[in-house]
Protein backbone atom coordinates (compact mmCIF):
# COMPACT_ATOMS: atom_id res chain seq x y z
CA UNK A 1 0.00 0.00 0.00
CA UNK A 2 1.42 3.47 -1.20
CA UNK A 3 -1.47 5.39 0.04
CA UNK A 4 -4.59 5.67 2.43
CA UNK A 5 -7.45 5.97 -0.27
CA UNK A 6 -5.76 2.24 -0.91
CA UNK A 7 -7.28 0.84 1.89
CA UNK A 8 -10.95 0.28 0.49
CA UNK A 9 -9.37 -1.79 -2.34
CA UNK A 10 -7.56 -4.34 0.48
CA UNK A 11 -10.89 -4.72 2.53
CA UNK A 12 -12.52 -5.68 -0.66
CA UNK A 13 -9.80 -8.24 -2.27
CA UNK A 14 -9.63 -10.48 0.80
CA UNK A 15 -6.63 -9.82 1.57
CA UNK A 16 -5.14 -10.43 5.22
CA UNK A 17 -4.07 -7.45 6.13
CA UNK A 18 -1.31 -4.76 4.82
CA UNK A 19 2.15 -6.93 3.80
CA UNK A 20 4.06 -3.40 3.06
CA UNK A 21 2.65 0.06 3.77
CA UNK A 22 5.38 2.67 2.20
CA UNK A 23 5.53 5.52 4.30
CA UNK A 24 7.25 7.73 1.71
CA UNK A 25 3.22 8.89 1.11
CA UNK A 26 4.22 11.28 3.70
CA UNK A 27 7.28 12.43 2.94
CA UNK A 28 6.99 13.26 -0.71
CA UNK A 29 5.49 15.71 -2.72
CA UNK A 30 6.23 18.80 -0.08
CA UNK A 31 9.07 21.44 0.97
CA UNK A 32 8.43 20.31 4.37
CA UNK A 33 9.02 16.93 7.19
CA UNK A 34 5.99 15.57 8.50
CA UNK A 35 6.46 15.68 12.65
CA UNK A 36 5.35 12.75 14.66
CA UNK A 37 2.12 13.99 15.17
CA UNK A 38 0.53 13.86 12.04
CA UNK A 39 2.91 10.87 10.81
CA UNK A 40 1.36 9.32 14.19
CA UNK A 41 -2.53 10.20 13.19
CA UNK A 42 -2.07 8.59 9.62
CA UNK A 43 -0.60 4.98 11.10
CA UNK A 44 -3.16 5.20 13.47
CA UNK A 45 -6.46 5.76 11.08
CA UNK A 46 -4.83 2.96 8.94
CA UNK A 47 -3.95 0.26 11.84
CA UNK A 48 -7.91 1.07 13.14
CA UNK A 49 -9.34 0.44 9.97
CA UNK A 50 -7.69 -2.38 9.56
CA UNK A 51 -9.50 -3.90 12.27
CA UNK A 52 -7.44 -6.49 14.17
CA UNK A 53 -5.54 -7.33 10.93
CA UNK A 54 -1.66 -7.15 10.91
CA UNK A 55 0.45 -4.34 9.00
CA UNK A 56 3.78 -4.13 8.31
CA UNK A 57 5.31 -0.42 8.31
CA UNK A 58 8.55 -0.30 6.17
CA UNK A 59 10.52 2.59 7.35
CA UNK A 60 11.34 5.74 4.70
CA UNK A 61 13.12 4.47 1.64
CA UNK A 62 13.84 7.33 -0.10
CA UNK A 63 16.22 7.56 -2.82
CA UNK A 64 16.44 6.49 -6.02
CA UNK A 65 13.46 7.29 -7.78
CA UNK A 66 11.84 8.48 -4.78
CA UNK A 67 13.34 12.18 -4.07
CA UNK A 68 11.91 14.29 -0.87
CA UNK A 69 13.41 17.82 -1.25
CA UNK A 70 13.39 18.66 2.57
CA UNK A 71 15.29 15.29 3.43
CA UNK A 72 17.70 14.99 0.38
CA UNK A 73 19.39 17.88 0.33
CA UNK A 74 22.71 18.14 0.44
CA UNK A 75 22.95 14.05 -0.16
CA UNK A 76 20.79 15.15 -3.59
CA UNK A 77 23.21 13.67 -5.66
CA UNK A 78 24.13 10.19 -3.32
CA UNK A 79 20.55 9.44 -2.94
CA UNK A 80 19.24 10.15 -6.39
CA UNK A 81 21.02 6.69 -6.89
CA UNK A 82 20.37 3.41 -6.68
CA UNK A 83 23.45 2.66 -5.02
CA UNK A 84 23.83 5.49 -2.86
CA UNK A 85 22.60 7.04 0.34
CA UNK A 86 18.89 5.54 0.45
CA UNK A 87 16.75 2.83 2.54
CA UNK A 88 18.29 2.46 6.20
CA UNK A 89 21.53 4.23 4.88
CA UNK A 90 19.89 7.30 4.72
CA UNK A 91 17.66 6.98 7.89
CA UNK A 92 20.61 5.83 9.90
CA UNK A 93 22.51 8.99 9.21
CA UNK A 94 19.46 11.48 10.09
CA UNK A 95 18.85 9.69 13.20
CA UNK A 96 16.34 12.39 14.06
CA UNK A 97 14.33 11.25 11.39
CA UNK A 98 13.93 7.32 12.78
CA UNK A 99 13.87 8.19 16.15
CA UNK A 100 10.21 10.36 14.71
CA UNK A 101 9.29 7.54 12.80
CA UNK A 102 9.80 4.97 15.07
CA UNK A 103 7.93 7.11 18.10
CA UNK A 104 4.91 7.35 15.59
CA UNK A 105 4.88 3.26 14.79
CA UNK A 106 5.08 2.68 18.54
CA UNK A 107 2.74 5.19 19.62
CA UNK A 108 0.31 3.90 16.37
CA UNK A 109 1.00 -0.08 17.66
CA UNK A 110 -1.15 0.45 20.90
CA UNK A 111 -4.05 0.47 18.42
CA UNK A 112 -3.69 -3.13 16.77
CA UNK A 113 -0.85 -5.45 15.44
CA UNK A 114 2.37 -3.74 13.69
CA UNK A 115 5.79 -4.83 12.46
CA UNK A 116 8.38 -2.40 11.61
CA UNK A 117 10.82 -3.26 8.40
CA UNK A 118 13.78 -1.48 7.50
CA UNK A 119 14.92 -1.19 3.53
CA UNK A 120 18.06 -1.75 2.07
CA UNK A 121 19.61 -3.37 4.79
CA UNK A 122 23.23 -5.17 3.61
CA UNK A 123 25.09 -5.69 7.26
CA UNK A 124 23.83 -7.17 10.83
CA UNK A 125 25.82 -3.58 12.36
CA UNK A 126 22.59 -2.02 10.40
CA UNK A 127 19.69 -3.52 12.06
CA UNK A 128 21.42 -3.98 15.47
CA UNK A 129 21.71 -0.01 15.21
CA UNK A 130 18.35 0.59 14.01
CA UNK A 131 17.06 -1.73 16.74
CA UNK A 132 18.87 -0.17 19.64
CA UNK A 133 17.42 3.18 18.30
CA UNK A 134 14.16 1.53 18.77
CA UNK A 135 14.76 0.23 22.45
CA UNK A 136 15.83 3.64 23.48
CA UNK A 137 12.58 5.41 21.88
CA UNK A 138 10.53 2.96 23.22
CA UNK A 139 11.69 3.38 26.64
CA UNK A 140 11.45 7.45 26.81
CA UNK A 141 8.03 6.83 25.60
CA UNK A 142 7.40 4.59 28.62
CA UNK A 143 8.72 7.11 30.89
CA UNK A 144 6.90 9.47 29.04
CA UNK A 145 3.73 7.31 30.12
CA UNK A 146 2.81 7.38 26.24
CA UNK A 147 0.76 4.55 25.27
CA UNK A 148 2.81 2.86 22.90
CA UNK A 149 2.82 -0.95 21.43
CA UNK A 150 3.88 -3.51 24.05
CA UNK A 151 5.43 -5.82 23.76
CA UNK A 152 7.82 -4.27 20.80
CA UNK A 153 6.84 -4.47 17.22
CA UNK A 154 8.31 -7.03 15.13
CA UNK A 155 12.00 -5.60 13.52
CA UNK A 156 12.66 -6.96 9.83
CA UNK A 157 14.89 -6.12 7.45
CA UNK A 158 14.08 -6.28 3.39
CA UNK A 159 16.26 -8.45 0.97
CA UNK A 160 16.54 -6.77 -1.96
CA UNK A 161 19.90 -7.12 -2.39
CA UNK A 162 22.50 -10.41 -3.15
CA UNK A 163 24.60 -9.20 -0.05
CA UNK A 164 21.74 -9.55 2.32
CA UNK A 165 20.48 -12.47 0.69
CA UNK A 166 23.50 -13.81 0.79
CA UNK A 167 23.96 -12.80 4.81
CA UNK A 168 20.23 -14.14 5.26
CA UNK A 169 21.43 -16.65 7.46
CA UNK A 170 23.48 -13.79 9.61
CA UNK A 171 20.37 -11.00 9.48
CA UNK A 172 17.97 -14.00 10.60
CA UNK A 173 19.71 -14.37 13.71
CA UNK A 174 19.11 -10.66 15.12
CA UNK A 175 15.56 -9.77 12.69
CA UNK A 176 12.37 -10.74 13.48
CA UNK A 177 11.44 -11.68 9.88
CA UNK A 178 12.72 -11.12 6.53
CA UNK A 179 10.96 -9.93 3.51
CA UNK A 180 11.90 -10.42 0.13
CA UNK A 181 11.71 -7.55 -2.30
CA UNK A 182 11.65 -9.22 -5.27
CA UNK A 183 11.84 -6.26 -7.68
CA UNK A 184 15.07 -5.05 -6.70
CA UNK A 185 16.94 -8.13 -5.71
CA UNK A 186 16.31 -9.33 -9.72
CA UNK A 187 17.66 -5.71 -10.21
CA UNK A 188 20.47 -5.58 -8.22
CA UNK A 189 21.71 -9.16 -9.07
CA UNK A 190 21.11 -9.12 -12.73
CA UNK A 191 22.98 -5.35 -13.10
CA UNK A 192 19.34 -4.53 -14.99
CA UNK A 193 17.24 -1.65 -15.02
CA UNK A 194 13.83 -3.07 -16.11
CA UNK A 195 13.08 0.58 -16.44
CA UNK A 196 16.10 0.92 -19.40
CA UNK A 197 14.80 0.08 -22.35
CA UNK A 198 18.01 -1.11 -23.82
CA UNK A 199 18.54 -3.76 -20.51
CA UNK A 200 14.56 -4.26 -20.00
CA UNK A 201 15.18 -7.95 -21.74
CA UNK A 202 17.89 -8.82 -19.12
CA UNK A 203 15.10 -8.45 -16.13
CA UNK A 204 14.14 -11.72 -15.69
CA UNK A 205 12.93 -13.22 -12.17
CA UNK A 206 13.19 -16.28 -13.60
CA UNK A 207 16.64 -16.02 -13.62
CA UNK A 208 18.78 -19.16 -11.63
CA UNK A 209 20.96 -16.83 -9.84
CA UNK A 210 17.66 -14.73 -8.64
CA UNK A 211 15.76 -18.16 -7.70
CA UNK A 212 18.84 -19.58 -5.71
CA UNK A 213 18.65 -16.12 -3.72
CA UNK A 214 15.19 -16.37 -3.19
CA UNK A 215 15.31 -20.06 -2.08
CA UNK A 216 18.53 -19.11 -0.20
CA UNK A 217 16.65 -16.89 1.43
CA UNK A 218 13.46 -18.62 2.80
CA UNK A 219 15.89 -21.67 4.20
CA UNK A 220 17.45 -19.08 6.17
CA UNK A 221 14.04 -18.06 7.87
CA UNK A 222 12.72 -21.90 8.57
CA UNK A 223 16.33 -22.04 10.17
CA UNK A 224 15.72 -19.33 11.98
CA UNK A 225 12.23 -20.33 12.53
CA UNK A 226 11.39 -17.05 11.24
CA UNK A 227 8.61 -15.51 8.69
CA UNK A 228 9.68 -14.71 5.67
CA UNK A 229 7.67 -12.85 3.04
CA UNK A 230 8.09 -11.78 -0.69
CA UNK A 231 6.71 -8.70 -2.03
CA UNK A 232 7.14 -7.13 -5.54
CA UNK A 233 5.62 -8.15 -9.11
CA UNK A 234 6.48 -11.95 -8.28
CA UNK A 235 4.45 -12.45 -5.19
CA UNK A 236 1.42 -10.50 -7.44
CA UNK A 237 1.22 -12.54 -10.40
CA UNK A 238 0.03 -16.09 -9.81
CA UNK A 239 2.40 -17.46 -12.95
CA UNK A 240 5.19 -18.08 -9.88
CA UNK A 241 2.48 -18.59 -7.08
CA UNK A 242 3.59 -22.08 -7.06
CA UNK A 243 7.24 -22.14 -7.70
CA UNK A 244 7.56 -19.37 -4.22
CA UNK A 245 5.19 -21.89 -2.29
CA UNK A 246 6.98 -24.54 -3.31
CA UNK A 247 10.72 -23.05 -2.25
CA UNK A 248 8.91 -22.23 1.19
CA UNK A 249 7.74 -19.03 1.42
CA UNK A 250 4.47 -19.20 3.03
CA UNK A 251 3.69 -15.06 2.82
CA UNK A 252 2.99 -13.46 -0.24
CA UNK A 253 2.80 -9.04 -0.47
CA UNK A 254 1.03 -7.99 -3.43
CA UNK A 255 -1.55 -5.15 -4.31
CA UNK A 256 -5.35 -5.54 -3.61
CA UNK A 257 -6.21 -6.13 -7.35
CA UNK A 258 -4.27 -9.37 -7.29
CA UNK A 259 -4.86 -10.79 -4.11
CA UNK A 260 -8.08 -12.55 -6.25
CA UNK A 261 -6.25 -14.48 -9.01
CA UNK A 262 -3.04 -15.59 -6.40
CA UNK A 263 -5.86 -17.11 -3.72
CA UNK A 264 -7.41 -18.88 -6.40
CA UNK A 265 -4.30 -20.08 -8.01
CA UNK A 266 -3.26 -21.41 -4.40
CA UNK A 267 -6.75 -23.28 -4.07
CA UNK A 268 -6.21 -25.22 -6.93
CA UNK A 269 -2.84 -26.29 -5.87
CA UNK A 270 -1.39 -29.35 -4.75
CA UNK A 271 1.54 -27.70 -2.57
CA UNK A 272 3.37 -31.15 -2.30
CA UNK A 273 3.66 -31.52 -6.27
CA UNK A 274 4.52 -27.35 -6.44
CA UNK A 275 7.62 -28.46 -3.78
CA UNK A 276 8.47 -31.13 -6.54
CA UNK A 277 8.54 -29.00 -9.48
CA UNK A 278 10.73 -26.09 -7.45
CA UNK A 279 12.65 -28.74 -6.87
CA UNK A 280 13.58 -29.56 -10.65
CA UNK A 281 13.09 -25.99 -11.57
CA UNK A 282 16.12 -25.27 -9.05
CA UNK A 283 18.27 -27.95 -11.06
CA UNK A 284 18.26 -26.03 -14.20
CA UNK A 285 20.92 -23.68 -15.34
CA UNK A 286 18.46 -21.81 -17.88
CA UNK A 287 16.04 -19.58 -17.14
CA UNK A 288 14.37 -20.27 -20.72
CA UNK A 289 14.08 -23.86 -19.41
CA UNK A 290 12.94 -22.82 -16.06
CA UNK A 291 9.99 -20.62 -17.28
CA UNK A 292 8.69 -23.57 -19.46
CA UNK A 293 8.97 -26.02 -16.39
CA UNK A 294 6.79 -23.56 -14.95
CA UNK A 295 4.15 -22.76 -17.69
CA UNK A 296 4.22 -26.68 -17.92
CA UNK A 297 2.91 -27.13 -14.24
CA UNK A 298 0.66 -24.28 -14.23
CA UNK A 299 -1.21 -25.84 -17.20
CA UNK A 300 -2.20 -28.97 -15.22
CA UNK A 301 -3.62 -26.80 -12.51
């Protein structure tokens, strides 16, 4: 979910709750930084509505394409990039700015169920910052005797890149879950800008190198005994539905209008055979063999 006038649309597809709520809504589009207050009263009108039902709050991940003038600045040029000073890089050095975000998701978690996941994480120094950040906040909020989510929210970190899937096994041991972001990993470990029409061909999530990640990956959470979740266009389009249930991963993060079509696809499926066929699928060396593995089992569903 990108923004509140979303919300409707999840109610209505079924789905169980918000997988990824990007709180850049807030930060873009003005010469100004939201304070806690009002950052506060939007979490908290979209955790109420929600009803009981679970959301996970990624912390600001701008950069890139994502540009907010008042919080840029003089990094303009660093965070304009894809590589540069964006996701948890950027938060980490305006530690002013978490600390605010992080007092509005606790103060917004004493009204129903919220996890808190940071973006771009590539090193366990990262979250073990961020989450001593979020132990200190908590507790002047308790002094404070601000209502505030108890116990803590969940702390996750995104894999989006190969270092941290790589590290998965590392980041499990000090995250509460891990979410896949499948976009960007097949970005950042196929050196592709799907955007770039003269690489666009070379964006493949079918890719061996991106499936061994992903797999990779969601062992490292049943190690852990952790959740892990995938979001991007993968975990939307029920094509792979079965080849990500049948590496493991058990939580899928799409938008409303394809929650449908992926619950259906996962009704008709015999999750035992979809483990088989991930298995072979992981075999191959080709992705142009892979993806007709695939369209092969998907036709006998």
């Amino acid at each position: 979910v990108e923004l509140p006038l979303q919300l409707s649309m999840v109610a209505r597809s079924g789905a169980l709750g918000i997988g990824l709520l990007r709180t850049e809504f807030m930060f873009m589009n003005r010469e100004d930084i939201p304070g806690e207050e009002e950052q506060y009263l939007a979490l908290r009108d979209l955790i109420e509505a929600l009803d009981g039902a679970p959301m996970t709050v990624r912390t600001l991940d701008i950069g890139g394409e994502k540009t907010a003038p008042a919080i840029v600045g003089e990094h303009n040029e660093s965070a304009s990039s894809a590589l540069g000073l964006r996701g948890i890089r950027l938060s980490l050095s305006r530690i002013d700015l978490l600390k605010t975000q992080f007092r509005a998701i606790l103060r917004a978690g004493a009204h129903g169920p919220v996890r808190i996941l940071l973006p771009m994480v590539t090193s366990l120094s990262e979250i073990r910052h961020a989450r001593e950040v979020l132990k200190k906040t908590a507790r002047k909020l308790k002094r404070k005797k601000i209502p505030l989510a108890d116990p803590l929210p969940p702390l996750g970190v995104m894999i989006e890149v190969p270092g941290a899937a790589l590290s998965s096994d590392a980041l499990a041991q000090d995250s509460d879950f891990l979410a896949i972001g499948s976009n960007d990993l097949t970005m950042y470990t196929l050196a592709a800008d799907r955007a770039d029409e003269q690489v666009a061909h070379l964006y493949n999530p079918l890719h061996p190198a991106v499936l061994r990640l992903i797999e990779f990956t969601a062992q490292a959470g049943l190690r852990a005994r952790i959740p892990v979740s995938i979001c991007g266009e993968m975990a939307g389009d029920p094509r792979y539905t079965a080849l990500l249930l049948g590496l493991g991963l058990r939580e899928l993060s799409m938008s409303a209008a394809n929650v449908p079509r992926v619950k259906q696809r996962i009704r008709n499926m015999d999750l035992v055979a979809a483990g088989g066929r991930a298995h072979i699928i992981m075999d191959q060396v080709d992705a142009g063999r892979i993806a007709m593995l695939l369209d092969d089992f998907n036709a006998l569903a």
